[in-house]
Protein backbone atom coordinates (compact mmCIF):
# COMPACT_ATOMS: atom_id res chain seq x y z
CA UNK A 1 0.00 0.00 0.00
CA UNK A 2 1.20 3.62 -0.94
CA UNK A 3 1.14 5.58 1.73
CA UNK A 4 3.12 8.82 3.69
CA UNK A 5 6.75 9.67 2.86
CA UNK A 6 7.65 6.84 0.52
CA UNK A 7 4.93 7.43 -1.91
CA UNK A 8 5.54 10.94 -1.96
CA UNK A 9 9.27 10.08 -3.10
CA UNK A 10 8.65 7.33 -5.22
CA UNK A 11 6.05 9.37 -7.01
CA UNK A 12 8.62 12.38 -7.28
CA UNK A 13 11.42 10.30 -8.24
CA UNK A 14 9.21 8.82 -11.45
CA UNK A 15 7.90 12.28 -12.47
CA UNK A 16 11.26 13.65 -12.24
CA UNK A 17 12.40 10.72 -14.23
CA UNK A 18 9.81 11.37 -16.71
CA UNK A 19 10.78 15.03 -16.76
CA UNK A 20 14.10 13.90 -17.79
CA UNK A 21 12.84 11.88 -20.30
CA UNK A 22 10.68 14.92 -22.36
CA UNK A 23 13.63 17.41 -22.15
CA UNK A 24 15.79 15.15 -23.86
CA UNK A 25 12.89 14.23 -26.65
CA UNK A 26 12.92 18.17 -26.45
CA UNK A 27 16.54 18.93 -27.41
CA UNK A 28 16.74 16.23 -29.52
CA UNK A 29 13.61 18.05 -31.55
CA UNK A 30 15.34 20.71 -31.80
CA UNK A 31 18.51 19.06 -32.97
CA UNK A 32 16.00 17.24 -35.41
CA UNK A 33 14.48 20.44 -37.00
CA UNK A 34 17.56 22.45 -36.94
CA UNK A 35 19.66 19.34 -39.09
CA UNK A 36 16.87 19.18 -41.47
CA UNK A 37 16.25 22.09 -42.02
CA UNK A 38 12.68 21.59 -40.89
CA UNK A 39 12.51 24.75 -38.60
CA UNK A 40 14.34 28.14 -40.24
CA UNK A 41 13.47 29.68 -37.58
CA UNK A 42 16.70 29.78 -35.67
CA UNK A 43 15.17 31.43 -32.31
CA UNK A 44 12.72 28.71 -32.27
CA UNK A 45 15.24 26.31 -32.19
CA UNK A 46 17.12 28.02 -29.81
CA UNK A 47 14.27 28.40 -27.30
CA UNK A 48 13.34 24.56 -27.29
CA UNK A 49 17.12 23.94 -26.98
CA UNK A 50 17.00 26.07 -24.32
CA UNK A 51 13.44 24.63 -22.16
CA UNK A 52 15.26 20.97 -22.91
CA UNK A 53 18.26 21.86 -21.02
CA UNK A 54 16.22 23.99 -18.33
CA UNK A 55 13.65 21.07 -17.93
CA UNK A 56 17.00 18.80 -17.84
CA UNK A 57 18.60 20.73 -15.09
CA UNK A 58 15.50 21.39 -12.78
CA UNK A 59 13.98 18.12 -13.32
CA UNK A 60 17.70 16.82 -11.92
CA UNK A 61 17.45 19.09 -8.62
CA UNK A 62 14.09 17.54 -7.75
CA UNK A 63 15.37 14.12 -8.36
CA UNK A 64 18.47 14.47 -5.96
CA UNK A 65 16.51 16.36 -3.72
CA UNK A 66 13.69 13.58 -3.50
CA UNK A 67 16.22 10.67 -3.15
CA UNK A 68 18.58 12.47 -0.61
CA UNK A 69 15.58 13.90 1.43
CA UNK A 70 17.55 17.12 1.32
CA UNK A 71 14.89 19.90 1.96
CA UNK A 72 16.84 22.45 0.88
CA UNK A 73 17.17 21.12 -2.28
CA UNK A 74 13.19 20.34 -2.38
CA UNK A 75 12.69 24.12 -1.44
CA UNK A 76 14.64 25.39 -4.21
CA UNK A 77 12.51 23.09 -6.75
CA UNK A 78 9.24 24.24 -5.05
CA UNK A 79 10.26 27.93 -5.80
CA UNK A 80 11.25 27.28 -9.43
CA UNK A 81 8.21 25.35 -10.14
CA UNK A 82 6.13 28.04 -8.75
CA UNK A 83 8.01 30.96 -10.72
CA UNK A 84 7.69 28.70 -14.08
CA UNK A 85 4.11 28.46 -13.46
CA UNK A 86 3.79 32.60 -13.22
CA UNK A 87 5.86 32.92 -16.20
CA UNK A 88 3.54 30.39 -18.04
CA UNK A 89 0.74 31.72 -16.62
CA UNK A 90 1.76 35.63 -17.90
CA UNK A 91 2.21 34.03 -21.08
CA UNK A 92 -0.94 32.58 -21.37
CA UNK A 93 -2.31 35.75 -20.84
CA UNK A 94 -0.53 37.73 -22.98
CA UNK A 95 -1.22 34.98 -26.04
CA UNK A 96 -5.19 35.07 -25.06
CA UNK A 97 -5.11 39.34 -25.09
CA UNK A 98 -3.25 39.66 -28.87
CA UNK A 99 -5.88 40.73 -31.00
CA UNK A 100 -6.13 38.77 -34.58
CA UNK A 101 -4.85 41.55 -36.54
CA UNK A 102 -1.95 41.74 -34.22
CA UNK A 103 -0.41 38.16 -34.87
């Protein structure tokens, strides 16, 4: 039975995983489009390279922090999450307000 402290990690530990997992099918996109020539859009590319590696990097901090049990580590994910979701929350809104004739 899943219960307390040990579900909490184990289900951390496989999200984390699974974050891992999309930002390298995210850089490798990128790689993808960029080698043939799929995407000329070389910001684009450059932004996906760049929420890969990001997605990489935090997705890693939450996994050490949920295997050690270091807190401190768990605190600093917490607060990233939470500032990602206000950036794509603000970005949302800003896509939703563009008028028609503005795209």
């Amino acid at each position: 039975m899943c219960g307390g402290f040990t579900c909490s990690k184990n289900a951390l530990t496989a999200l984390n995983i699974l974050y891992v997992v999309v930002g390298f099918i995210l850089i490798a996109a990128a790689v993808y489009g960029r080698a043939s020539a799929l995407v000329t859009n070389l910001p684009i590319i450059g932004g996906i390279l760049a929420c890969g590696i990001f997605l990489i990097l935090v997705s890693i901090l939450g996994l050490f922090g949920a295997i050690q049990h270091n807190q401190v580590m768990l605190f600093f994910y917490m607060v990233i999450l939470f500032l990602l979701l206000l950036v794509q929350f603000s970005v949302a809104c800003a896509c939703l307000a563009v008028n028609m004739d503005e795209q």
